[in-house]
C-alpha atoms as a PDB file:
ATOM      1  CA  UNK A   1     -13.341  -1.770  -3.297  1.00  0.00           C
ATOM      2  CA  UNK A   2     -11.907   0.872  -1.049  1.00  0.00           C
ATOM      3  CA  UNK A   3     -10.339  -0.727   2.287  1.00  0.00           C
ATOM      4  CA  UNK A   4      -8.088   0.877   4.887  1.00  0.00           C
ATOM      5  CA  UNK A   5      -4.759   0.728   5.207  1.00  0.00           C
ATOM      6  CA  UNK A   6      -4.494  -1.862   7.978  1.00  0.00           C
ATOM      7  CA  UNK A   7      -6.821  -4.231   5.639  1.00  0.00           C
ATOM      8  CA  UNK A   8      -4.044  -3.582   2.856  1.00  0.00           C
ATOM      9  CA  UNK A   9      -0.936  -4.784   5.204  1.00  0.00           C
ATOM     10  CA  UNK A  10      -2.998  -7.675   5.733  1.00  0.00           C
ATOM     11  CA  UNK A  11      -4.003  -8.811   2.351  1.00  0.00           C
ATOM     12  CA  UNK A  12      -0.409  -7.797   1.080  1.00  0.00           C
ATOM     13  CA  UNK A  13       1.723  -8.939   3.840  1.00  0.00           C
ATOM     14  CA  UNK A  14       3.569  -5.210   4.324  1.00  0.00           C
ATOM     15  CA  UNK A  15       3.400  -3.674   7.332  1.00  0.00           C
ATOM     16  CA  UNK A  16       1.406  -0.443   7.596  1.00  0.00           C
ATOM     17  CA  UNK A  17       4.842   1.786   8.562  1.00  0.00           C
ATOM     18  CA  UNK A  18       6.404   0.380   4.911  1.00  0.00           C
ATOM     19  CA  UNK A  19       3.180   1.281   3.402  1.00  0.00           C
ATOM     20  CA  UNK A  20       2.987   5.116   4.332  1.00  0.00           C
ATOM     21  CA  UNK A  21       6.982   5.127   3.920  1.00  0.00           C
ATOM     22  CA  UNK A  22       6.209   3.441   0.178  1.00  0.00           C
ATOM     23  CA  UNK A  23       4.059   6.417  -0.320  1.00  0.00           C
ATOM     24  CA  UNK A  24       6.319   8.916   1.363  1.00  0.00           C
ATOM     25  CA  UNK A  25       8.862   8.227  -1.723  1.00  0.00           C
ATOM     26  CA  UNK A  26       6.132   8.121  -4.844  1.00  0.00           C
ATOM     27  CA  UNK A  27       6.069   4.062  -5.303  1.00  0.00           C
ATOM     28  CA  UNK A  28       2.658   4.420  -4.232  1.00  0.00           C
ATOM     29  CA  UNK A  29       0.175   7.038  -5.204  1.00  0.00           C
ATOM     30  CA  UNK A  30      -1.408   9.024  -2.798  1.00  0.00           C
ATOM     31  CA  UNK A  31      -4.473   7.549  -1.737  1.00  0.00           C
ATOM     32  CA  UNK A  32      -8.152   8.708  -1.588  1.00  0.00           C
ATOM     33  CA  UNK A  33      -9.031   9.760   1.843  1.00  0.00           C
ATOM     34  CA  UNK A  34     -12.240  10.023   3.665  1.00  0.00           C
ATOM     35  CA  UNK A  35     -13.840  13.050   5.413  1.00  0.00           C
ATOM     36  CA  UNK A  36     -12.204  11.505   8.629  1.00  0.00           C
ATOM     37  CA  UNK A  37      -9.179  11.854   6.545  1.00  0.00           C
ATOM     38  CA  UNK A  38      -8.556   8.081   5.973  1.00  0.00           C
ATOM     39  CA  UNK A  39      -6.609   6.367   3.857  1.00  0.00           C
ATOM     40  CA  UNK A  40      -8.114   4.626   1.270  1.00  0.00           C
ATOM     41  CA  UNK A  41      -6.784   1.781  -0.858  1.00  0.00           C
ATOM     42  CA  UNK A  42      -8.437   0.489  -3.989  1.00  0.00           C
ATOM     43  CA  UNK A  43      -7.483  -3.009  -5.756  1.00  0.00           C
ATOM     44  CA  UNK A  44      -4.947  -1.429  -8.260  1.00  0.00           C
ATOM     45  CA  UNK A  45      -2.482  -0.437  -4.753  1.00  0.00           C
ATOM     46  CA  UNK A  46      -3.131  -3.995  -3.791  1.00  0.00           C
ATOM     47  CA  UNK A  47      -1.713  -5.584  -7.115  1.00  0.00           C
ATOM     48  CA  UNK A  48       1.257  -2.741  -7.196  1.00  0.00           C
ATOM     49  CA  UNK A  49       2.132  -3.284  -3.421  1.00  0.00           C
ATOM     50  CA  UNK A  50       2.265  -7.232  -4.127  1.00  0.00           C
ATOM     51  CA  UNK A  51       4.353  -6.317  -6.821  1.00  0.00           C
ATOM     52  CA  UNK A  52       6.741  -4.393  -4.792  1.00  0.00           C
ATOM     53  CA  UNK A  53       6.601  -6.870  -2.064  1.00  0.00           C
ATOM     54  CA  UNK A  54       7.473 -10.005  -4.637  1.00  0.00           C
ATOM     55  CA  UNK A  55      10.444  -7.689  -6.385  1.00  0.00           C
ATOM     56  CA  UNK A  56      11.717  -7.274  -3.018  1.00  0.00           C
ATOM     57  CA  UNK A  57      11.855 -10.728  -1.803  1.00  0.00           C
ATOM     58  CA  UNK A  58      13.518 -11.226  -5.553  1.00  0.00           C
ATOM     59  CA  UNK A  59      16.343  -8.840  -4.071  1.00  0.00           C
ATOM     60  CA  UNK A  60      15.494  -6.039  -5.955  1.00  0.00           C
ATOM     61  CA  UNK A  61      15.752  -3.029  -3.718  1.00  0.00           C
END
């Protein structure tokens, strides 16, 4: 599975500016990219961006 980053803020729920800033500061990898030079996501960034989005709403920071 390799979607684009606008299908990931969808599925997760994060908006596409937290995503890139997520993977600005290394708690996302960086991501395959096409020869158009897009992003692409693979179901392993799904489960870790759900993860980050649950902690969050926890109240971790």
């Amino acid at each position: 599975m390799r979607i684009s980053i606008g299908e990931l803020a969808r599925r997760t729920g994060v908006k596409v500016p937290t995503i890139r800033y997520y993977e600005g500061v290394g708690l996302l990898p960086t991501p395959a990219r096409t020869e158009g030079r897009q992003r692409r996501f693979d179901a392993d960034e799904v489960a870790r961006l759900n993860f980050i989005r649950h902690s969050r709403e926890l109240g971790f920071e």
